[in-house]
C-alpha atoms as a PDB file:
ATOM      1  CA  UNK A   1     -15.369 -17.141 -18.831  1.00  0.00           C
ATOM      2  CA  UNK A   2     -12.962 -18.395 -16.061  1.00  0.00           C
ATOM      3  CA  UNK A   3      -9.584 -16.858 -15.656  1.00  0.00           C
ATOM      4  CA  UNK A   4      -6.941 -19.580 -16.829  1.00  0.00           C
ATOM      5  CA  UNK A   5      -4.590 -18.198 -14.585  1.00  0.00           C
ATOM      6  CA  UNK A   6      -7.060 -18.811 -11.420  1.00  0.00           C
ATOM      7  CA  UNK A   7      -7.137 -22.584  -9.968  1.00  0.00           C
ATOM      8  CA  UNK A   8     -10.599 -23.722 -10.018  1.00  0.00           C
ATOM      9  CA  UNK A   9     -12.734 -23.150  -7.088  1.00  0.00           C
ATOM     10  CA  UNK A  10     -12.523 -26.046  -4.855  1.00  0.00           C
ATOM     11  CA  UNK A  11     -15.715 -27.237  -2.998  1.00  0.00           C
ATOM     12  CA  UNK A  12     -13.942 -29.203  -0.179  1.00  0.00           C
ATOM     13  CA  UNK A  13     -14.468 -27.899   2.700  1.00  0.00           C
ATOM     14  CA  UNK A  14     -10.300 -26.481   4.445  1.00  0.00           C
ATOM     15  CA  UNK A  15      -8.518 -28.926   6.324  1.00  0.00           C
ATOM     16  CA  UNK A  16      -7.635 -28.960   9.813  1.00  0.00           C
ATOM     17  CA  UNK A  17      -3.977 -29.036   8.919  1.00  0.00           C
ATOM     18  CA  UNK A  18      -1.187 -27.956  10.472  1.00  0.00           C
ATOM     19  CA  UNK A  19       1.723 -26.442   9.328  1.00  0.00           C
ATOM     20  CA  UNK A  20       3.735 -27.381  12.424  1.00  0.00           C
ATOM     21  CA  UNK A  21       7.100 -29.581  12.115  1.00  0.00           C
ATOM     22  CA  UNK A  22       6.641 -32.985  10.336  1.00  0.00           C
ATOM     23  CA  UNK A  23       7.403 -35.928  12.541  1.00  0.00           C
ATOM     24  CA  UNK A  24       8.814 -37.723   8.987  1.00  0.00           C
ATOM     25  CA  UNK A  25      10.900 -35.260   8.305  1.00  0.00           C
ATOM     26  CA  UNK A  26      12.760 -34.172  11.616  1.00  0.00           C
ATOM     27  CA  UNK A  27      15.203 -31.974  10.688  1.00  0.00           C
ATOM     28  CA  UNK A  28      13.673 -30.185   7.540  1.00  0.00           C
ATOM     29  CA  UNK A  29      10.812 -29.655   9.638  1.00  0.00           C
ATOM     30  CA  UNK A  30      13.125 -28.041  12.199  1.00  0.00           C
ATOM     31  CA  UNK A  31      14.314 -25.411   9.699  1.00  0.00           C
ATOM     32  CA  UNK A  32      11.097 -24.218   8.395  1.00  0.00           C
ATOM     33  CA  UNK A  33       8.417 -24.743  11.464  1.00  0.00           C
ATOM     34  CA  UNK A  34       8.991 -21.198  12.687  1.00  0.00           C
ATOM     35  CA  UNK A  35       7.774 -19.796   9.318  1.00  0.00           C
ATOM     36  CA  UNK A  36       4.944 -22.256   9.075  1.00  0.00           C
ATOM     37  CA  UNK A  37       3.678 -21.099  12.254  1.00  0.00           C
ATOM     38  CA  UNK A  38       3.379 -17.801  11.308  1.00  0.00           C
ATOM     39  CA  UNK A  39       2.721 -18.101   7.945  1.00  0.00           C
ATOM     40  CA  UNK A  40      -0.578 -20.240   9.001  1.00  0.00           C
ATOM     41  CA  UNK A  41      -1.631 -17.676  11.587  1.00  0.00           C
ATOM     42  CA  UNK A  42      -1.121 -14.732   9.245  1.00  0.00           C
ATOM     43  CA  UNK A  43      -3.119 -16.663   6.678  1.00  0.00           C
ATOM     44  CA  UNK A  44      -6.139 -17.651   9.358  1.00  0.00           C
ATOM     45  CA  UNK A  45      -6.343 -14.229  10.221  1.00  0.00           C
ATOM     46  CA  UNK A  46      -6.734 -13.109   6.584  1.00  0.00           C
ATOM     47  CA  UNK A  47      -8.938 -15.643   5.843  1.00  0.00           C
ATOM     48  CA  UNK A  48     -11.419 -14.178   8.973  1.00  0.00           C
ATOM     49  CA  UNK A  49     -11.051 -10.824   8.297  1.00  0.00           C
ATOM     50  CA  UNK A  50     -11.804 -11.283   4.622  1.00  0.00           C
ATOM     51  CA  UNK A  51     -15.083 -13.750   6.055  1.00  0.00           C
ATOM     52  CA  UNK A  52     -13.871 -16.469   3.726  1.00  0.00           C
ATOM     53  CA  UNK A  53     -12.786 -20.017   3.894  1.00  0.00           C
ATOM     54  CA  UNK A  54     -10.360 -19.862   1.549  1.00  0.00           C
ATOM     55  CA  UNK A  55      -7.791 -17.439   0.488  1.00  0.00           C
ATOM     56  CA  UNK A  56      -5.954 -16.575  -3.202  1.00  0.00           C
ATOM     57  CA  UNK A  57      -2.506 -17.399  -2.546  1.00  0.00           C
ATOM     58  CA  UNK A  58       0.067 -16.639  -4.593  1.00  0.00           C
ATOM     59  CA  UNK A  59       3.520 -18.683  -4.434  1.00  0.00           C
ATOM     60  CA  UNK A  60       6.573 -16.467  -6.296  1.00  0.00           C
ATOM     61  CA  UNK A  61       9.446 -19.037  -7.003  1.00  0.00           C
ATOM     62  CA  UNK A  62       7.299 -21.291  -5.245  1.00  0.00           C
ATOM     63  CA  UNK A  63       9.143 -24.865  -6.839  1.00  0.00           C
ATOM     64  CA  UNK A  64       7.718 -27.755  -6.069  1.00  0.00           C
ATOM     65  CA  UNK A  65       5.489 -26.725  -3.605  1.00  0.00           C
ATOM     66  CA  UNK A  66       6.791 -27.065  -0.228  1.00  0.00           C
ATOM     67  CA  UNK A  67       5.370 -24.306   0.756  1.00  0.00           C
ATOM     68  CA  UNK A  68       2.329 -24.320  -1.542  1.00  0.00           C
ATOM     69  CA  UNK A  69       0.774 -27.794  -0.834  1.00  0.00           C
ATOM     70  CA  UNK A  70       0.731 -27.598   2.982  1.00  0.00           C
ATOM     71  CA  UNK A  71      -1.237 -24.451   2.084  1.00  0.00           C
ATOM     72  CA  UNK A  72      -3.778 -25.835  -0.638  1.00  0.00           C
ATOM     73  CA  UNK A  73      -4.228 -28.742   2.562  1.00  0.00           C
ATOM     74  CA  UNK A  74      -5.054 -25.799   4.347  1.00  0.00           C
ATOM     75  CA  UNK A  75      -8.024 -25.321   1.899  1.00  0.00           C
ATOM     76  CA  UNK A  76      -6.669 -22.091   0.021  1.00  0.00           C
ATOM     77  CA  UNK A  77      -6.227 -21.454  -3.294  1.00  0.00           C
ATOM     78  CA  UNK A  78      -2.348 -21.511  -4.511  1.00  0.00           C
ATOM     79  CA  UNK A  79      -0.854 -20.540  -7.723  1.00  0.00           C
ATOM     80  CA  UNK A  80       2.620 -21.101  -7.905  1.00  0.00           C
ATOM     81  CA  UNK A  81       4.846 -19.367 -10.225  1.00  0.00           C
ATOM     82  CA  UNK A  82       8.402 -20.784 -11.055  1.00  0.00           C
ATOM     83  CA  UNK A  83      11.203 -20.489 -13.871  1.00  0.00           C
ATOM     84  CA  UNK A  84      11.203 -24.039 -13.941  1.00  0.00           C
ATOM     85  CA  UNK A  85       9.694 -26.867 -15.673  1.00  0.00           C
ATOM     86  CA  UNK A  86      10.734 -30.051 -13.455  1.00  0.00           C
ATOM     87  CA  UNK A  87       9.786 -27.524 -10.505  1.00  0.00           C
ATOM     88  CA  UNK A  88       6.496 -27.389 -11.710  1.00  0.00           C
ATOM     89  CA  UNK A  89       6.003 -31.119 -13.273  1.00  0.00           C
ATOM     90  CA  UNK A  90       7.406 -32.087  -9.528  1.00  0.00           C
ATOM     91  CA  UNK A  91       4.733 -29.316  -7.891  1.00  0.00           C
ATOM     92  CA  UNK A  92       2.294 -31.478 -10.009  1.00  0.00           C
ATOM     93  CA  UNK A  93       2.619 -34.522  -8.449  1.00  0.00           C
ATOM     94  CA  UNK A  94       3.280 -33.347  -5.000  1.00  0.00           C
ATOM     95  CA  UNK A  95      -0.096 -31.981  -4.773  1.00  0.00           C
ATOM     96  CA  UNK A  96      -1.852 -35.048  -6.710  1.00  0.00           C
ATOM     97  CA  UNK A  97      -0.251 -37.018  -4.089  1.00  0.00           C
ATOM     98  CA  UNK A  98      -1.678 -35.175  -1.357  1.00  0.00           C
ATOM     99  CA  UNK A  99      -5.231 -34.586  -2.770  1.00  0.00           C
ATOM    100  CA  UNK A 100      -4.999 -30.829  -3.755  1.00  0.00           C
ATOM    101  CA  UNK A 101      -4.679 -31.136  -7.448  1.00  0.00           C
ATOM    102  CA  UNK A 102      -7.517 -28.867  -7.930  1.00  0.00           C
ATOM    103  CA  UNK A 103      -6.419 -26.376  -5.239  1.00  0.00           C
ATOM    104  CA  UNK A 104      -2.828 -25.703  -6.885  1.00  0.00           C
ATOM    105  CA  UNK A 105      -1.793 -24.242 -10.156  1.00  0.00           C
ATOM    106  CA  UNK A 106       1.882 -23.854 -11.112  1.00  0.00           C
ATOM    107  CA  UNK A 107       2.866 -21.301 -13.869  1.00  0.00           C
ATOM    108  CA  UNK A 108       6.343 -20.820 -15.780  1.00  0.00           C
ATOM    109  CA  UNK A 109       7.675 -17.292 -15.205  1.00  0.00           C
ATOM    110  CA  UNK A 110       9.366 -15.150 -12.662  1.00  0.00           C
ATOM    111  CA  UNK A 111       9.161 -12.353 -10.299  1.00  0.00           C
ATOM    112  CA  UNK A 112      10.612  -9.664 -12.760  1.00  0.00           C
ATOM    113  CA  UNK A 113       7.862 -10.736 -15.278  1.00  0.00           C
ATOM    114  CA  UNK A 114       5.137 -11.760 -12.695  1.00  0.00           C
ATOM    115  CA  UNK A 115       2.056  -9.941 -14.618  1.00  0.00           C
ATOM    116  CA  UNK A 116       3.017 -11.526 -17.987  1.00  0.00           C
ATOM    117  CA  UNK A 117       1.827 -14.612 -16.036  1.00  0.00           C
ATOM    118  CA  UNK A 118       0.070 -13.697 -12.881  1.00  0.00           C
ATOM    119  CA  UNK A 119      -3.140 -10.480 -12.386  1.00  0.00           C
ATOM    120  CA  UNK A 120      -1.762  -7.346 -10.582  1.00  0.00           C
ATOM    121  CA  UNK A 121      -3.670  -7.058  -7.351  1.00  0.00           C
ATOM    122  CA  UNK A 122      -5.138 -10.427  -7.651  1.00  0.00           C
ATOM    123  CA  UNK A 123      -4.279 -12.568  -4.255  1.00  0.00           C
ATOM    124  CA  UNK A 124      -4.703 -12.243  -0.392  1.00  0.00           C
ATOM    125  CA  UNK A 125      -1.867 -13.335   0.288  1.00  0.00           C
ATOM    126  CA  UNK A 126       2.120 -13.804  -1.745  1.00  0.00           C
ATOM    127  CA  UNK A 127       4.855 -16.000  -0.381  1.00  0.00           C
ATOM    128  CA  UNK A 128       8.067 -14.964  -1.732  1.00  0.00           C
ATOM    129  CA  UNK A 129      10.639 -17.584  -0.282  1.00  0.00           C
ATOM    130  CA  UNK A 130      14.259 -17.990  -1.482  1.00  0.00           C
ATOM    131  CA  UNK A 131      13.806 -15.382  -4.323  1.00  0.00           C
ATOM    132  CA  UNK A 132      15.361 -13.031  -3.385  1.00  0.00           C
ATOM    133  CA  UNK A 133      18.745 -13.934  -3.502  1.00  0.00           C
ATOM    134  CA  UNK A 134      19.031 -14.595  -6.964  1.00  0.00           C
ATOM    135  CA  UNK A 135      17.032 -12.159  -8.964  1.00  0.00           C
ATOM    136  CA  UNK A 136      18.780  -9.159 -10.768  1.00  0.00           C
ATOM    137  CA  UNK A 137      16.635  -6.632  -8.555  1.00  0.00           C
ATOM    138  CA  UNK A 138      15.390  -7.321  -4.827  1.00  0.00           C
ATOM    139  CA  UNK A 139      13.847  -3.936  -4.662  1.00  0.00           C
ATOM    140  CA  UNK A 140      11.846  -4.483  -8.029  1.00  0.00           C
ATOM    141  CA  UNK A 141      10.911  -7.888  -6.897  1.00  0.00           C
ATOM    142  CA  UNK A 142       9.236  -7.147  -3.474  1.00  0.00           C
ATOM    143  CA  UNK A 143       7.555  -4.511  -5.248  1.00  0.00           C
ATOM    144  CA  UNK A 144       6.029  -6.840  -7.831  1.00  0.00           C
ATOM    145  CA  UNK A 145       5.266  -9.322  -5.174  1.00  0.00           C
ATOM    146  CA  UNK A 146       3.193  -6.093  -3.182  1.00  0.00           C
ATOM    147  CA  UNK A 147       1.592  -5.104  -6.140  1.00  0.00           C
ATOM    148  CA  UNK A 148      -0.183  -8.576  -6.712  1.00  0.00           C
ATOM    149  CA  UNK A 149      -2.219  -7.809  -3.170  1.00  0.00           C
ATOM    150  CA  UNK A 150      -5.753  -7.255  -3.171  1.00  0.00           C
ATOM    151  CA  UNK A 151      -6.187  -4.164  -1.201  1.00  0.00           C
ATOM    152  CA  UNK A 152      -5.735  -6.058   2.348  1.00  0.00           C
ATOM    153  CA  UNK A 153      -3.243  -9.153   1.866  1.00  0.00           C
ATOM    154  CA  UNK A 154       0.104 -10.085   3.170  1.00  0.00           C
ATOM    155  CA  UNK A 155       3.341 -10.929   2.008  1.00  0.00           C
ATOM    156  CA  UNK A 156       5.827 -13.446   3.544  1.00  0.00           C
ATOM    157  CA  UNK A 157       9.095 -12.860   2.854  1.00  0.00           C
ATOM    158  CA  UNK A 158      11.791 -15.313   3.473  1.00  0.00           C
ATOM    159  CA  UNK A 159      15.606 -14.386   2.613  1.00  0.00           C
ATOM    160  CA  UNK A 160      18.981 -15.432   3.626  1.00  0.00           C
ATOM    161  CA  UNK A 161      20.637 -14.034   6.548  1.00  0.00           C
ATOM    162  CA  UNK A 162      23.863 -12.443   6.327  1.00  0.00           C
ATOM    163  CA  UNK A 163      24.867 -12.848  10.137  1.00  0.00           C
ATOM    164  CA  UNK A 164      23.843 -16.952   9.722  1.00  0.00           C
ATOM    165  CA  UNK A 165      26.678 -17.321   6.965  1.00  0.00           C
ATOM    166  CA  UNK A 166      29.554 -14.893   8.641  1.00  0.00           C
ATOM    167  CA  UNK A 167      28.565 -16.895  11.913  1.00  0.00           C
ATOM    168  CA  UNK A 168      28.633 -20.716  10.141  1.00  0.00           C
ATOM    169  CA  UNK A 169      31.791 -19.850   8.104  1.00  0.00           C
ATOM    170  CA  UNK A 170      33.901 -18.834  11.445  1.00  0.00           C
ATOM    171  CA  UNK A 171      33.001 -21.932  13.423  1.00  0.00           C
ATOM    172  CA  UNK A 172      33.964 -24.318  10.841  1.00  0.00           C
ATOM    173  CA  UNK A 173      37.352 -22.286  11.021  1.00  0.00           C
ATOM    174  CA  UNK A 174      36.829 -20.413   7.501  1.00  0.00           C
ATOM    175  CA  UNK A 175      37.708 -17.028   9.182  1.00  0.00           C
ATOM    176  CA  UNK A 176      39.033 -15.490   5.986  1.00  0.00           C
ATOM    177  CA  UNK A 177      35.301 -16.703   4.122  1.00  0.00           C
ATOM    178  CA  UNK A 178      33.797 -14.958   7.147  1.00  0.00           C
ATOM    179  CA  UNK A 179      35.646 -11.853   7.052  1.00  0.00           C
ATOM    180  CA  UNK A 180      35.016 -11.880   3.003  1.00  0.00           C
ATOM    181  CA  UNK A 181      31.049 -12.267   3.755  1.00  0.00           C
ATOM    182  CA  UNK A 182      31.065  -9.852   6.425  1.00  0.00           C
ATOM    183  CA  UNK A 183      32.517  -6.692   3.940  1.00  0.00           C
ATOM    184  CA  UNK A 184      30.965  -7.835   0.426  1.00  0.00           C
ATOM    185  CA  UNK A 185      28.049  -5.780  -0.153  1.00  0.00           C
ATOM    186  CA  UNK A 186      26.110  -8.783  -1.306  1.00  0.00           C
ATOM    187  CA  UNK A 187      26.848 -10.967   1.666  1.00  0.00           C
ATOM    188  CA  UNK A 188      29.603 -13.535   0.350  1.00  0.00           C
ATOM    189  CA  UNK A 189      31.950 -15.451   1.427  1.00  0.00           C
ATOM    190  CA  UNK A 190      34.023 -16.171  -2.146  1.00  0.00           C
ATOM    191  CA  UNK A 191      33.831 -17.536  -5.702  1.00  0.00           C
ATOM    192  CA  UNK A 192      32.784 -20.852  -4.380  1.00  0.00           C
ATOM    193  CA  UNK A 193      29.154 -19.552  -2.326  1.00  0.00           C
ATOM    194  CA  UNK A 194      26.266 -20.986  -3.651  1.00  0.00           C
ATOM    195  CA  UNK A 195      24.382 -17.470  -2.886  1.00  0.00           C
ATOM    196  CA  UNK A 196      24.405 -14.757  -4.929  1.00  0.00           C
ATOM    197  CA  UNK A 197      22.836 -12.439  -2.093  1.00  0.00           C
ATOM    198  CA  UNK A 198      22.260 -12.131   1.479  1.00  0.00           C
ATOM    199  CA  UNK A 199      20.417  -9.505   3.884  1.00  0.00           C
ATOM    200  CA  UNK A 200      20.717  -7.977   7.282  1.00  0.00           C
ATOM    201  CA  UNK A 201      16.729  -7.505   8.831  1.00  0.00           C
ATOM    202  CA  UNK A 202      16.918  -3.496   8.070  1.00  0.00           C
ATOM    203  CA  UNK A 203      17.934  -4.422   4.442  1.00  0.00           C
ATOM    204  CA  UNK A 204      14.475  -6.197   4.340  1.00  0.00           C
ATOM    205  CA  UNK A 205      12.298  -4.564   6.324  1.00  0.00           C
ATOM    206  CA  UNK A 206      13.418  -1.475   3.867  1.00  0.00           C
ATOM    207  CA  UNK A 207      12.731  -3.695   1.112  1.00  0.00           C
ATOM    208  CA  UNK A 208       8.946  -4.171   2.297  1.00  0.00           C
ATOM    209  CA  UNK A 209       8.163  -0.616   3.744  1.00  0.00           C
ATOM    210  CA  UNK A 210       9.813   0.508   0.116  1.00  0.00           C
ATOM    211  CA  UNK A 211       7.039  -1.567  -1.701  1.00  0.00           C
ATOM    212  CA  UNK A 212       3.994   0.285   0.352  1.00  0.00           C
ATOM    213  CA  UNK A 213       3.824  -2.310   3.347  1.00  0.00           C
ATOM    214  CA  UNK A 214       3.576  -2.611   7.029  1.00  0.00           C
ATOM    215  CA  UNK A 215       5.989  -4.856   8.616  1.00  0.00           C
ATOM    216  CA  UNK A 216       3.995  -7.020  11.049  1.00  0.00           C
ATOM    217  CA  UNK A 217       6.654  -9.045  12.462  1.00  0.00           C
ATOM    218  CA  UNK A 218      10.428 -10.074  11.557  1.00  0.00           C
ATOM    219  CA  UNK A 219      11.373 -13.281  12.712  1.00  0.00           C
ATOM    220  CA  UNK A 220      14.711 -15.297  12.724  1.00  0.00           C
ATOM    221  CA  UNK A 221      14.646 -18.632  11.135  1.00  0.00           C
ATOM    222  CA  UNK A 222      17.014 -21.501  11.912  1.00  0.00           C
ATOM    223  CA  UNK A 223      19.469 -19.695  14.899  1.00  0.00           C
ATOM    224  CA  UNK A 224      20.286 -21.995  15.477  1.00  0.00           C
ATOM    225  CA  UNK A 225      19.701 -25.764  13.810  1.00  0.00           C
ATOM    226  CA  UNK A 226      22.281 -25.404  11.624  1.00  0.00           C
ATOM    227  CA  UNK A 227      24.852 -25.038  14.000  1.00  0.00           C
ATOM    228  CA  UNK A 228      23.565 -27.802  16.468  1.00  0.00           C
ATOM    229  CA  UNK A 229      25.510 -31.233  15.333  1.00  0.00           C
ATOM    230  CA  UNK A 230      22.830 -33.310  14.218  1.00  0.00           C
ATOM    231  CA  UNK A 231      23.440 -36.589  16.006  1.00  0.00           C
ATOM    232  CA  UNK A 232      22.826 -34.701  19.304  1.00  0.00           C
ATOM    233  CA  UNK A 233      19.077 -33.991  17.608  1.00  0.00           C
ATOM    234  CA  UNK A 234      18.655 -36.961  16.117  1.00  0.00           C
ATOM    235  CA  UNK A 235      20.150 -39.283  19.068  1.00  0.00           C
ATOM    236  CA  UNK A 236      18.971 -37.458  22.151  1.00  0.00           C
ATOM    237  CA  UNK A 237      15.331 -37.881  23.600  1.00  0.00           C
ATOM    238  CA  UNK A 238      13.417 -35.236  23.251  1.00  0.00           C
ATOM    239  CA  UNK A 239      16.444 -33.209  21.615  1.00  0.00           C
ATOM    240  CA  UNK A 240      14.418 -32.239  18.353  1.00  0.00           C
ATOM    241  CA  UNK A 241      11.445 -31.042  20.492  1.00  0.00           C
ATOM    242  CA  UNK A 242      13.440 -29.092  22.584  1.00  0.00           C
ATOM    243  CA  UNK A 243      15.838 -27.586  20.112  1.00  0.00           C
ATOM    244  CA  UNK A 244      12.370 -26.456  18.098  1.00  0.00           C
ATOM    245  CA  UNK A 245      11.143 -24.389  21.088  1.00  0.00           C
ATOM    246  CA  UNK A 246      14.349 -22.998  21.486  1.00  0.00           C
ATOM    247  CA  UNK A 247      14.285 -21.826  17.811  1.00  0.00           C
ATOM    248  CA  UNK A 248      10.640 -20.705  18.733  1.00  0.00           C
ATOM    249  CA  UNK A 249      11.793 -18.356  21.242  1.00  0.00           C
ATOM    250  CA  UNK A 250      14.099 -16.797  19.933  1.00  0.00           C
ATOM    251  CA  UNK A 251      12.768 -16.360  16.731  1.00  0.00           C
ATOM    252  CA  UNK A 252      11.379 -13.048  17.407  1.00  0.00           C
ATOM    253  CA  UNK A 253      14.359 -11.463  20.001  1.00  0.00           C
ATOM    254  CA  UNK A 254      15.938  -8.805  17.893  1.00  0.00           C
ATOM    255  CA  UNK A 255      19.363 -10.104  19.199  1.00  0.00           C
ATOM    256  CA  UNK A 256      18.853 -13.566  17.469  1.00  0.00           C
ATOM    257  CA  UNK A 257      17.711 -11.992  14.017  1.00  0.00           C
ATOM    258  CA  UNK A 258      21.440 -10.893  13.234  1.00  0.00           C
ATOM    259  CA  UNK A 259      23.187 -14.711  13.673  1.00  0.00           C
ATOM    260  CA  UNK A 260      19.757 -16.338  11.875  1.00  0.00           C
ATOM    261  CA  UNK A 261      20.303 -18.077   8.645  1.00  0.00           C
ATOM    262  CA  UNK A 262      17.107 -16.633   7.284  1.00  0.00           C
ATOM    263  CA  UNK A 263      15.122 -14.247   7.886  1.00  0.00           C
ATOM    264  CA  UNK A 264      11.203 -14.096   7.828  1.00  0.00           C
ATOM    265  CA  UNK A 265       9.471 -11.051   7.282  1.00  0.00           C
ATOM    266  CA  UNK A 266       5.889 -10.186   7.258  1.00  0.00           C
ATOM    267  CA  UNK A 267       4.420  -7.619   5.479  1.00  0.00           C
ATOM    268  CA  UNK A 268       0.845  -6.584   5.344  1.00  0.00           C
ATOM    269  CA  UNK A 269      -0.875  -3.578   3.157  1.00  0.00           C
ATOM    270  CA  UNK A 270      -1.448  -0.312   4.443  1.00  0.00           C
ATOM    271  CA  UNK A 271      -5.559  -1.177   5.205  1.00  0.00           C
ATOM    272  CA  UNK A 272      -4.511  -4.862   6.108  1.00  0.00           C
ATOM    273  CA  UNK A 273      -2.534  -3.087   8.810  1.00  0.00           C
ATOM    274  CA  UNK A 274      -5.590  -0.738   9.911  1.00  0.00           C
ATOM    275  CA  UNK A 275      -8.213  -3.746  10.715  1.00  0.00           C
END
């Protein structure tokens, strides 16, 4: 009997597809192509260790499947699991649309109930992006995102920065928001932030060693494109290009991870760690 919360297996063979920045999209791609590059490696890497083609991925909060169809193009596996219903209805026709219907399966539920929906120890790899600052309990949901890992899996963790919102809020001249953020314990600036929670790196790199994981790699995301006005990217040649390998580069300097909007944060089991 299949497992109904499995996808079915597809029998295309993966697709050469990259993850890197989407010339249609210039400056979404710009804030997310540092995590798709090493999401993809982290995932190719599984994949060959394992001796597989395609990987179980699971997608925690995963929406409408940004994240979750360029993966399933990728030719993994990805079940997505989300609170909401348009998230998922919208997840639906994203992947129709880009010929991975039968390579993506979206779920209702959430972290904090992940194995009412979801097997424990089931998936090579979880992506847990944007979750974390709204559920109840970050350290119960990394844990239940570790404990759906097959023995050797990764998790990618992606969270909002607390540095990246102290930093924006002073150079629009909000100095008393940035002050606020920079002494809440949660990270915000006043009744009016969208947030509920932000992190330094050490907050979640505690997060993932206190669930049983490595940390590969931490990585800062967007350092700076949210800062940069954007008609200098969008009206200067060869701006966007430029500005991209600048966020490439410093995307792993410890310095940079402090003033980052988000932060990106690998984690890999214990035996993961050891091949």
């Amino acid at each position: 009997m299949s497992d109904p919360m499995r996808p079915p297996v597809s029998h295309h063979h993966p697709q050469s597809t990259s993850l890197r920045a989407d010339p249609s999209r210039p400056r979404a791609s710009l804030r997310t192509a540092v995590v798709w590059e090493v999401l993809q490696d982290a995932l190719d890497r599984r994949a060959k260790a394992a001796g597989r083609e395609f990987l179980d991925v699971l997608d925690t909060g995963g929406g409408s499947g940004k994240f979750a169809v360029p993966v399933a193009r990728l030719g993994h596996r990805v079940t997505v699991v989300d609170p909401s219903p348009n998230a998922l209805f919208a997840l639906e026709r994203r992947a129709a649309e880009a010929d991975v219907a039968d390579r993506v399966q979206g779920v209702q539920g959430d972290i904090h109930g992940l194995f009412d929906v979801v097997e424990r120890g089931g998936y090579d790899a979880v992506l847990c992006h944007g979750v974390l600052e709204y559920v109840d309990d970050p350290t119960e949901g990394v844990r239940n995102a570790a404990a759906a890992l097959r023995t050797e899996g990764v998790l990618s963790l992606l969270a909002a920065g607390l540095g990246g919102a102290v930093l924006a809020r002073a150079l629009a001249g909000h100095f008393k928001e940035a002050r606020q953020a920079l002494g809440d314990p949660h990270g915000r600036w006043g009744e009016g932030d969208p947030v509920p929670r932000r992190f330094t790196a050490e907050q979640l790199t505690a997060l993932v060693e206190g669930a049983g994981l490595t940390v590969a790699s931490v990585h800062g995301v967007r350092v700076f494109a949210d800062l940069v006005p954007g008609v200098l990217v969008d009206t200067e040649p060869g701006a966007l290009d430029a500005l991209l390998k600048l966020e490439e580069a410093a995307a792993e300097l410890p310095a940079f991870h402090s003033v980052a909007t988000q932060l990106h944060v690998l984690g890999e089991t214990r035996s993961a760690a050891g091949t």
